[in-house]
C-alpha atoms as a PDB file:
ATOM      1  CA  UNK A   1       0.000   0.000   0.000  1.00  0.00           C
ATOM      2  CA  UNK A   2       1.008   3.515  -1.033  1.00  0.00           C
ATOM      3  CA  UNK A   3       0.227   6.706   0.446  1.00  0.00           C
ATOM      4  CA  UNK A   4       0.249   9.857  -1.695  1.00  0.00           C
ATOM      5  CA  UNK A   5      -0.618  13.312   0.058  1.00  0.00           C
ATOM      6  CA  UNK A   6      -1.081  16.315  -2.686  1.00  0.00           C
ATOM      7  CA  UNK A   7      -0.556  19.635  -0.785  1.00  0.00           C
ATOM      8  CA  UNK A   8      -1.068  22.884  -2.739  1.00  0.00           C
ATOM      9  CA  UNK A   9       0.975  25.868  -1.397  1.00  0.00           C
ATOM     10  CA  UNK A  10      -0.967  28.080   0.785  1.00  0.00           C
ATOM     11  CA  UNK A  11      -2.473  31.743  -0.433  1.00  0.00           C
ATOM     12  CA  UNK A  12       0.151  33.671  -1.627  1.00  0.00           C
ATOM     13  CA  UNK A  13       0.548  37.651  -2.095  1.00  0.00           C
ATOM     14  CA  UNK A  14       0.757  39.312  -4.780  1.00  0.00           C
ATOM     15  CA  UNK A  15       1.568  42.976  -2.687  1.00  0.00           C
ATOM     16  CA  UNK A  16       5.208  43.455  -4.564  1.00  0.00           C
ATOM     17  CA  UNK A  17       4.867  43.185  -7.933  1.00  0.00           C
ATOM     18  CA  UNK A  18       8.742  43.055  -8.039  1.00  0.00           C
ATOM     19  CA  UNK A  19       9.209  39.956  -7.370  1.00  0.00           C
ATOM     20  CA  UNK A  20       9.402  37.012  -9.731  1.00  0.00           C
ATOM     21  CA  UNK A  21       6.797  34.490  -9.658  1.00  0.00           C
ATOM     22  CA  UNK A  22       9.119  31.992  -7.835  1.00  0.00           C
ATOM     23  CA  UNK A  23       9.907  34.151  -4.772  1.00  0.00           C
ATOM     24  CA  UNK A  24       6.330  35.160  -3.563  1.00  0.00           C
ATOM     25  CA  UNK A  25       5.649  34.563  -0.144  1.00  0.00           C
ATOM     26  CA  UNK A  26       2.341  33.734   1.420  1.00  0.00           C
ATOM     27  CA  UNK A  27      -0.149  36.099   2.499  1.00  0.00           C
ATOM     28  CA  UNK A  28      -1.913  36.182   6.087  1.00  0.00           C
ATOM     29  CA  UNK A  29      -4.437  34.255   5.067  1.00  0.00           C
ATOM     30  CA  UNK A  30      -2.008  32.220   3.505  1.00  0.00           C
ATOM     31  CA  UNK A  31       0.522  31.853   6.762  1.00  0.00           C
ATOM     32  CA  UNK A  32      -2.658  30.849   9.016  1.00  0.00           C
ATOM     33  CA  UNK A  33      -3.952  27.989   6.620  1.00  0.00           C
ATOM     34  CA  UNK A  34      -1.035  26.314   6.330  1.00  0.00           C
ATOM     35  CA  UNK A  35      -0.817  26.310   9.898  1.00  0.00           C
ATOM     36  CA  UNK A  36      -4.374  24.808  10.502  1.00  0.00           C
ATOM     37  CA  UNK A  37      -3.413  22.337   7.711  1.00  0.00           C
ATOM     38  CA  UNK A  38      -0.032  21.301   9.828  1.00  0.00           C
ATOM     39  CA  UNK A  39      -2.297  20.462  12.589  1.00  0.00           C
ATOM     40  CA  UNK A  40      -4.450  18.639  10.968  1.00  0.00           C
ATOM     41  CA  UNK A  41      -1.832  16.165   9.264  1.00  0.00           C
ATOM     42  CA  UNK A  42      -0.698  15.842  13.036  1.00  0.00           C
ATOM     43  CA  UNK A  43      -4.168  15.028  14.794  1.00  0.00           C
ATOM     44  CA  UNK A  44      -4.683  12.909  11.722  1.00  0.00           C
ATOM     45  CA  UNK A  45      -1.768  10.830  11.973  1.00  0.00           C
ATOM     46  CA  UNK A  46      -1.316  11.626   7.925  1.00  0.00           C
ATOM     47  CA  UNK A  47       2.882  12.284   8.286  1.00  0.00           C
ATOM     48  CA  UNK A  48       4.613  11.014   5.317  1.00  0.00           C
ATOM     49  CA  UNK A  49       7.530   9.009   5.077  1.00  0.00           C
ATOM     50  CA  UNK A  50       9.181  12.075   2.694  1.00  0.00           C
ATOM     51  CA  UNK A  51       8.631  15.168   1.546  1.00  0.00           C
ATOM     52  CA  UNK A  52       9.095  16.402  -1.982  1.00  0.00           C
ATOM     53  CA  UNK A  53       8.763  19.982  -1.977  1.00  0.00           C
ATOM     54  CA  UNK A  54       8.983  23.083  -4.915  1.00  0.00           C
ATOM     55  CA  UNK A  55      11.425  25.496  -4.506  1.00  0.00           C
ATOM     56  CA  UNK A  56       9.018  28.712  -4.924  1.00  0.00           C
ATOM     57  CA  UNK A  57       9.152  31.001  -2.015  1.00  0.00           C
ATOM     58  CA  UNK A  58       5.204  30.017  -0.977  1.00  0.00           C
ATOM     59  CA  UNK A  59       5.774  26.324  -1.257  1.00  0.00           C
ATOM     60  CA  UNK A  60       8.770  26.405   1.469  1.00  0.00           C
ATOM     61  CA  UNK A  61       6.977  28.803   4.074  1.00  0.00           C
ATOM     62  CA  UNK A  62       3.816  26.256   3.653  1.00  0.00           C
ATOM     63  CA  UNK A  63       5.923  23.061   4.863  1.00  0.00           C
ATOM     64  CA  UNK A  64       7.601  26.350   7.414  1.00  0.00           C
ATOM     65  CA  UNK A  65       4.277  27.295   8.714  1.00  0.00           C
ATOM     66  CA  UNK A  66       2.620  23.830   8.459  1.00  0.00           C
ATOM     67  CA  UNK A  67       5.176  23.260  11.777  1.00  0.00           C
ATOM     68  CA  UNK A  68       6.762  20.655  13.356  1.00  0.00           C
ATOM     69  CA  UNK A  69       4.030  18.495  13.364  1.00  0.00           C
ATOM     70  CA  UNK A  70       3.918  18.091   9.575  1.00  0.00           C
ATOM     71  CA  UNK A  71       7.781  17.962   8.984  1.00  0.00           C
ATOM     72  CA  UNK A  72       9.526  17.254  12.096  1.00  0.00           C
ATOM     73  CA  UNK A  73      12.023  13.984  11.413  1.00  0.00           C
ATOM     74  CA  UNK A  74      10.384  13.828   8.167  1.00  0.00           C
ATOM     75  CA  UNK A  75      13.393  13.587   5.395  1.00  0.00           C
ATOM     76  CA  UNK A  76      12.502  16.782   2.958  1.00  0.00           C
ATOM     77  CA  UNK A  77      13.317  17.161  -0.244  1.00  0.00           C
ATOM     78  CA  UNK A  78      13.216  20.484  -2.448  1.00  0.00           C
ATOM     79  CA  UNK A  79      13.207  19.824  -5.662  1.00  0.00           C
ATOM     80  CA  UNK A  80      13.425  22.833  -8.696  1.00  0.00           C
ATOM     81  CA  UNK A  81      11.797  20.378 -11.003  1.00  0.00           C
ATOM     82  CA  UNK A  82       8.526  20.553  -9.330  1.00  0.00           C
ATOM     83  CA  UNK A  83       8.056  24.356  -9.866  1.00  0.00           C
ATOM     84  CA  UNK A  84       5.456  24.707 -12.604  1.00  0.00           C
ATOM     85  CA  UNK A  85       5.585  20.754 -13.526  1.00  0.00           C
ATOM     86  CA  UNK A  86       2.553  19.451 -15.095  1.00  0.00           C
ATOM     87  CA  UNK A  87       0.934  15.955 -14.042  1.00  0.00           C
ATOM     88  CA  UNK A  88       3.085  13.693 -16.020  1.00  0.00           C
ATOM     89  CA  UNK A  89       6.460  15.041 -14.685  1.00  0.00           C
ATOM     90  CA  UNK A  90       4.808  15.142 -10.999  1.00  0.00           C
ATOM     91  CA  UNK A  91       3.512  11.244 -11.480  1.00  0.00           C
ATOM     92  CA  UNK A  92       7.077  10.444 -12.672  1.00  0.00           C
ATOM     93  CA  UNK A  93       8.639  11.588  -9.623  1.00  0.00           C
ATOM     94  CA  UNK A  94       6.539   9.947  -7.481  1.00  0.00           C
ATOM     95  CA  UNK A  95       7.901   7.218  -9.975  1.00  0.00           C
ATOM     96  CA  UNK A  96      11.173   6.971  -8.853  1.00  0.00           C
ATOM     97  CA  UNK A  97      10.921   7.129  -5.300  1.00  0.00           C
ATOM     98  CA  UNK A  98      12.312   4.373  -3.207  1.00  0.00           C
ATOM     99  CA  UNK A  99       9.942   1.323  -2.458  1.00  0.00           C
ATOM    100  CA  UNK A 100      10.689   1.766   1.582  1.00  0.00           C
ATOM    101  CA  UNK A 101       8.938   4.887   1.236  1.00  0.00           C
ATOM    102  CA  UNK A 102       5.580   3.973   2.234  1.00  0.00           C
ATOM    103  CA  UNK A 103       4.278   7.282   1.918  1.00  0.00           C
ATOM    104  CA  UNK A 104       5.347  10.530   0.321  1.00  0.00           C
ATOM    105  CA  UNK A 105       3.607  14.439   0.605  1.00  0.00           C
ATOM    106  CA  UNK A 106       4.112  16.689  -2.495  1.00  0.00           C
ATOM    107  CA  UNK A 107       4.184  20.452  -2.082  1.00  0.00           C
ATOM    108  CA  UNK A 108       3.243  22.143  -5.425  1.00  0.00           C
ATOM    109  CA  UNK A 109       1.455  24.048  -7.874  1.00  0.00           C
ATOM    110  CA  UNK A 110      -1.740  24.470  -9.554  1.00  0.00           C
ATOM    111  CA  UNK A 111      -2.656  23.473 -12.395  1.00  0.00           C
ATOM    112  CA  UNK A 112       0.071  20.042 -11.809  1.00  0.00           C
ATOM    113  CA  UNK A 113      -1.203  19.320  -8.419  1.00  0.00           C
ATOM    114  CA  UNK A 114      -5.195  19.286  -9.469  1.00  0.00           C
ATOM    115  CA  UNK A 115      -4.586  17.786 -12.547  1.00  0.00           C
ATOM    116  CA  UNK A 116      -2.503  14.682 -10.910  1.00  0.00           C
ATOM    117  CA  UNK A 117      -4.968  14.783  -8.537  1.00  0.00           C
ATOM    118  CA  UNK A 118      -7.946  14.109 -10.747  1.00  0.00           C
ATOM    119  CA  UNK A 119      -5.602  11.920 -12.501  1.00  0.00           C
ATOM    120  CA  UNK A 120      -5.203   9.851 -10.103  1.00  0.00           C
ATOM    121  CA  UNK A 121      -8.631   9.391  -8.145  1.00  0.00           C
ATOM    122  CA  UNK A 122      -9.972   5.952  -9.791  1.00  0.00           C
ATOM    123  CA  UNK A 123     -12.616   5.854  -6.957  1.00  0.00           C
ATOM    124  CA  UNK A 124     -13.240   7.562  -2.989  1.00  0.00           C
ATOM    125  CA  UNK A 125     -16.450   9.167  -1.588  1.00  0.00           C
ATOM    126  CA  UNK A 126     -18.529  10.998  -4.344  1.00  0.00           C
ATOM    127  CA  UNK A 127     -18.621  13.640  -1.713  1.00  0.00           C
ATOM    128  CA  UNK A 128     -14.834  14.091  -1.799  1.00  0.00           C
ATOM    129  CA  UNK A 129     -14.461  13.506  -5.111  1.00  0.00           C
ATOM    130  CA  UNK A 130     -16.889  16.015  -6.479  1.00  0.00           C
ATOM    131  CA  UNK A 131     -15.219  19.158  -3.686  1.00  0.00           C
ATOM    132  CA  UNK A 132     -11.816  18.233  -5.528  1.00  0.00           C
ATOM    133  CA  UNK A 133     -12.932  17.987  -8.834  1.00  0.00           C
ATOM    134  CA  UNK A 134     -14.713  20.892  -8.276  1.00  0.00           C
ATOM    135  CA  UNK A 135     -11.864  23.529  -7.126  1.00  0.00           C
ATOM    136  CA  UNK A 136      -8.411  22.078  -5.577  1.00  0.00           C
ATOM    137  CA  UNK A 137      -7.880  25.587  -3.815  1.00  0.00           C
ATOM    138  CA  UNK A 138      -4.605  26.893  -2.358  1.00  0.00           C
ATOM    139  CA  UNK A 139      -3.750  25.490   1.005  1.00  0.00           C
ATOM    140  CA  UNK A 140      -6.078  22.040  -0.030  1.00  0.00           C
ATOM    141  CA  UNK A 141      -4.828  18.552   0.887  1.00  0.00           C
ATOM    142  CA  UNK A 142      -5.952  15.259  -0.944  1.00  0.00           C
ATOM    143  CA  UNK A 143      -4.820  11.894   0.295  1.00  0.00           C
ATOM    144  CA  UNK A 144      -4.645   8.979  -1.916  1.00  0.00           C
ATOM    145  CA  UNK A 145      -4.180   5.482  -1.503  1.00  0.00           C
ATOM    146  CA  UNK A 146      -2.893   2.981  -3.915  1.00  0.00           C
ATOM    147  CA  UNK A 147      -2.912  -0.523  -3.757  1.00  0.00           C
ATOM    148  CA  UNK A 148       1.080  -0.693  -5.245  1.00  0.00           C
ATOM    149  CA  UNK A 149       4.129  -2.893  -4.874  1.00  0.00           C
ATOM    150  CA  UNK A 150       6.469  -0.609  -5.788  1.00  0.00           C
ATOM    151  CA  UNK A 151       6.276   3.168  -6.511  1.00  0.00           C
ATOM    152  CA  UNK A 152       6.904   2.468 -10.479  1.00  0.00           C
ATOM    153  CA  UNK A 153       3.463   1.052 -11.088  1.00  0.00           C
ATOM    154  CA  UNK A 154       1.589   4.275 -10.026  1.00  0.00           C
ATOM    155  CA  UNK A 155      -0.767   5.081 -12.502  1.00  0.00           C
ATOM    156  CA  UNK A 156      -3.686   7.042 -13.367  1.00  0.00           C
ATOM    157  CA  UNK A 157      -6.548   5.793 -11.969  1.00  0.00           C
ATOM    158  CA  UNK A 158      -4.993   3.952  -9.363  1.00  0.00           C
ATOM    159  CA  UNK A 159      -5.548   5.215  -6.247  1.00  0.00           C
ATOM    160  CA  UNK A 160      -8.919   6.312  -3.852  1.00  0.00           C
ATOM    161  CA  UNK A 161      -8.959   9.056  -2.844  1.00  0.00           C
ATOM    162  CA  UNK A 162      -9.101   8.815   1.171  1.00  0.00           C
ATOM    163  CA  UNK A 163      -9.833  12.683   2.475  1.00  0.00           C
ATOM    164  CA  UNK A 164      -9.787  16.209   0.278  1.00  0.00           C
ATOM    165  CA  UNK A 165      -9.335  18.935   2.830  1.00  0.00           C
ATOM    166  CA  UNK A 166      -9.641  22.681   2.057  1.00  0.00           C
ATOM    167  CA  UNK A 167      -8.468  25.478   4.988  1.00  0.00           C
ATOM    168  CA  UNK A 168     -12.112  26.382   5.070  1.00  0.00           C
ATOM    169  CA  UNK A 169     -12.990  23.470   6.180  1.00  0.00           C
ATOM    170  CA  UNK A 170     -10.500  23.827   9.210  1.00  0.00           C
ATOM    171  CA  UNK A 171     -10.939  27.657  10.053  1.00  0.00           C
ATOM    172  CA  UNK A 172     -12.051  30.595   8.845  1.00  0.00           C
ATOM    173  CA  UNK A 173      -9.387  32.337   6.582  1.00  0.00           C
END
């Protein structure tokens, strides 16, 4: 069994327009969801085994501000190759990760996040299903499992989606 947890960065600001894309921070709004998101991979007992993590500037403060609880003795890896991927180079990576790795969180981008996402949901709760397929906003978390030997046989279509979770859901941001 496999465990794949699809993070989305947190809310990001847009307040200096001189920075480049890849070195926005997160807003307010964006700081305190990914802290109510850290908590709830805590009280949910949803750690990974890994972390694979952009590089952008928002993606970094959300595993920062997601705490301890999210990353602490988890093995984190930031990866430049996940900034702006689409699906296909997102499912490949999850590829290639080591089959002692029962679990792995990615930290990423829209649209690559929501469209491996969707990608990857062959069944779960219509309810679920339907609030992902819907909108995967910033600062959401899906959780898939896959019935998988090894990480290579990850496909689309493979896994159920086990829990979508959006900050709203959480708190009021």
């Amino acid at each position: 069994m496999r465990r794949i947890l699809l993070f989305r960065h947190a809310k990001s600001s847009w307040k200096d327009t001189s920075l480049d894309d890849i070195d926005r921070p997160l807003a307010g709004r964006g700081r305190k969801a990914a802290k109510a998101m850290g908590r709830y991979v805590a009280d949910h007992d949803l750690r990974p085994a890994i972390i694979l993590c952009s590089t952008a500037a928002r993606t970094r403060e959300t595993l920062e501000r997601s705490g301890k609880a999210l990353a602490r003795n988890v093995p984190t890896r930031f990866e430049d190759g996940l900034y702006h991927a689409g699906p296909t180079a997102l499912l490949d990576r999850l590829r290639r990760l080591d089959d002692t790795l029962p679990s792995a969180m990615l930290i990423g981008h829209n649209p690559g996040l929501e469209e491996l996402a969707s990608a990857l949901a062959g069944n779960g709760d219509a309810g679920p299903l339907a609030s992902m397929n819907e909108k995967f906003p910033t600062g959401a978390l899906a959780v898939f499992d896959a019935d998988l030997e090894a990480w290579k046989d990850l496909r689309p279509g493979c896994a159920r989606l086990e829990r979508f979770v959006r900050p709203r859901d959480l708190v009021a941001v």
